[in-house]
Protein backbone atom coordinates (compact mmCIF):
# COMPACT_ATOMS: atom_id res chain seq x y z
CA UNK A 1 -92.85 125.57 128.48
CA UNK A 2 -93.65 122.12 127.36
CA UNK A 3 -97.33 122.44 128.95
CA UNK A 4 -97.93 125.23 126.71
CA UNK A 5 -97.33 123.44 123.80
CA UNK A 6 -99.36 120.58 125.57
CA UNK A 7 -102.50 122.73 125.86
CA UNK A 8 -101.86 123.85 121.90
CA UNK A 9 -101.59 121.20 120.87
CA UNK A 10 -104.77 119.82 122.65
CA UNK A 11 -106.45 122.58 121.17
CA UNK A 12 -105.70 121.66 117.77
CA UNK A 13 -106.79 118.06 117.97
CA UNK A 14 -110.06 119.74 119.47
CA UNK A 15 -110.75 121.48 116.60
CA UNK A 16 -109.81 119.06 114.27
CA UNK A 17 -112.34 116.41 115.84
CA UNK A 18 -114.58 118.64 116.05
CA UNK A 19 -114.24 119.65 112.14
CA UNK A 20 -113.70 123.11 113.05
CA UNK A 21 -111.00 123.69 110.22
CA UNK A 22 -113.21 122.65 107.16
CA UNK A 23 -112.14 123.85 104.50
CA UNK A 24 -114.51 122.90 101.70
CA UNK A 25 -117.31 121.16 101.75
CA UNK A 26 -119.28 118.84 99.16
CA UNK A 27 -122.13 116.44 98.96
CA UNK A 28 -121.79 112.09 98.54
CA UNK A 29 -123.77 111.09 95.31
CA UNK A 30 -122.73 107.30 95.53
CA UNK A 31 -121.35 104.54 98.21
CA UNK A 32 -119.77 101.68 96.94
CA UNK A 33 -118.14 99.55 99.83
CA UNK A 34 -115.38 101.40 101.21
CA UNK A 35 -115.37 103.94 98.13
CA UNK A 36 -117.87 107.01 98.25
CA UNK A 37 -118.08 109.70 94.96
CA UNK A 38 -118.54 112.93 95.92
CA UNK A 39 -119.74 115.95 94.31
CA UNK A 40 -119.44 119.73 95.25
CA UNK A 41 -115.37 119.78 96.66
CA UNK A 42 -113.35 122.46 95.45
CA UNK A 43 -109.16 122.87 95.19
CA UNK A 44 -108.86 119.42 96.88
CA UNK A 45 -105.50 116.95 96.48
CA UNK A 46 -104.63 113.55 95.97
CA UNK A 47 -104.56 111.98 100.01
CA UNK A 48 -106.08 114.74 101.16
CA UNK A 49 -107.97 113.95 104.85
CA UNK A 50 -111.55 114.18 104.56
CA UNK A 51 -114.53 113.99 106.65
CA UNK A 52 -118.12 112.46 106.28
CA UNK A 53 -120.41 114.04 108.80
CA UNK A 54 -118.65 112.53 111.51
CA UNK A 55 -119.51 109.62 110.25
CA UNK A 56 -116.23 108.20 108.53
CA UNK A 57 -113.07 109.66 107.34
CA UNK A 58 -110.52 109.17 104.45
CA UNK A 59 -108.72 110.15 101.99
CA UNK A 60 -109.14 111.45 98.04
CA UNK A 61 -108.06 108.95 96.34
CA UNK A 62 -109.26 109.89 92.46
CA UNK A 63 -110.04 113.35 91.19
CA UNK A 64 -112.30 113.59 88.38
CA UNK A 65 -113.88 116.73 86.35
CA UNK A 66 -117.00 116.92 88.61
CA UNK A 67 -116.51 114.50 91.25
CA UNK A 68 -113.76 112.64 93.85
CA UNK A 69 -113.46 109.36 94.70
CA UNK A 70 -112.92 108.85 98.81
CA UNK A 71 -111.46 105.56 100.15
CA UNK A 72 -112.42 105.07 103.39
CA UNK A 73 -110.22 104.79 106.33
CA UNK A 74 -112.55 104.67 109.33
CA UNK A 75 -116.51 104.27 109.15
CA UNK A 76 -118.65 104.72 112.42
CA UNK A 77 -121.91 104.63 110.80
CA UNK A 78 -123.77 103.82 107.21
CA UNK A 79 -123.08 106.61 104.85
CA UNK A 80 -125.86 107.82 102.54
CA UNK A 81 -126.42 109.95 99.55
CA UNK A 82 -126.84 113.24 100.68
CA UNK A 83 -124.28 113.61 103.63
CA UNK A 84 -121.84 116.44 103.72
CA UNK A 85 -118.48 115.94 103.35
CA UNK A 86 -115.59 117.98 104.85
CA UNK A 87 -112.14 118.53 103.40
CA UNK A 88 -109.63 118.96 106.75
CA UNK A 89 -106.66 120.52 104.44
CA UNK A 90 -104.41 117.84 106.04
């Protein structure tokens, strides 16, 4: 039994890095350091896991009328204006 829940549970991390499970998406309109604003997400929460393009991910950490704040967690490459972000729901 425990090598089913094995392969589910490999699944699941599968389509997590693979961003499979987006949930909403939105656009970066500024990068400050390890902060980027973002424009365009919808129903999102404080701490909620987010994805940049598979470029960085982090967390919401400010929610204002038209725009989020992200701080950044992890960054493999230079984020620019333009990139799509990814809410994971997690």
């Amino acid at each position: 039994m425990s090598v089913m829940w094995d392969e589910i549970a490999a699944e699941v991390m599968k389509s997590i890095n693979d961003e499979e499970n987006v949930f909403s998406v939105g656009r970066v309109v500024n990068v400050s350091n390890n902060v980027v604003e973002v424009a365009g997400l919808k129903d999102v929460a404080f701490f909620e896991t987010i994805s940049v393009v598979n470029k960085a991910k982090g967390y919401i950490s400010a929610i204002f009328e038209n725009t989020v704040n992200v701080s950044l967690i992890e960054k493999k490459e230079d984020i620019m204006v333009g990139d799509k972000v990814y809410t994971l729901n997690k």
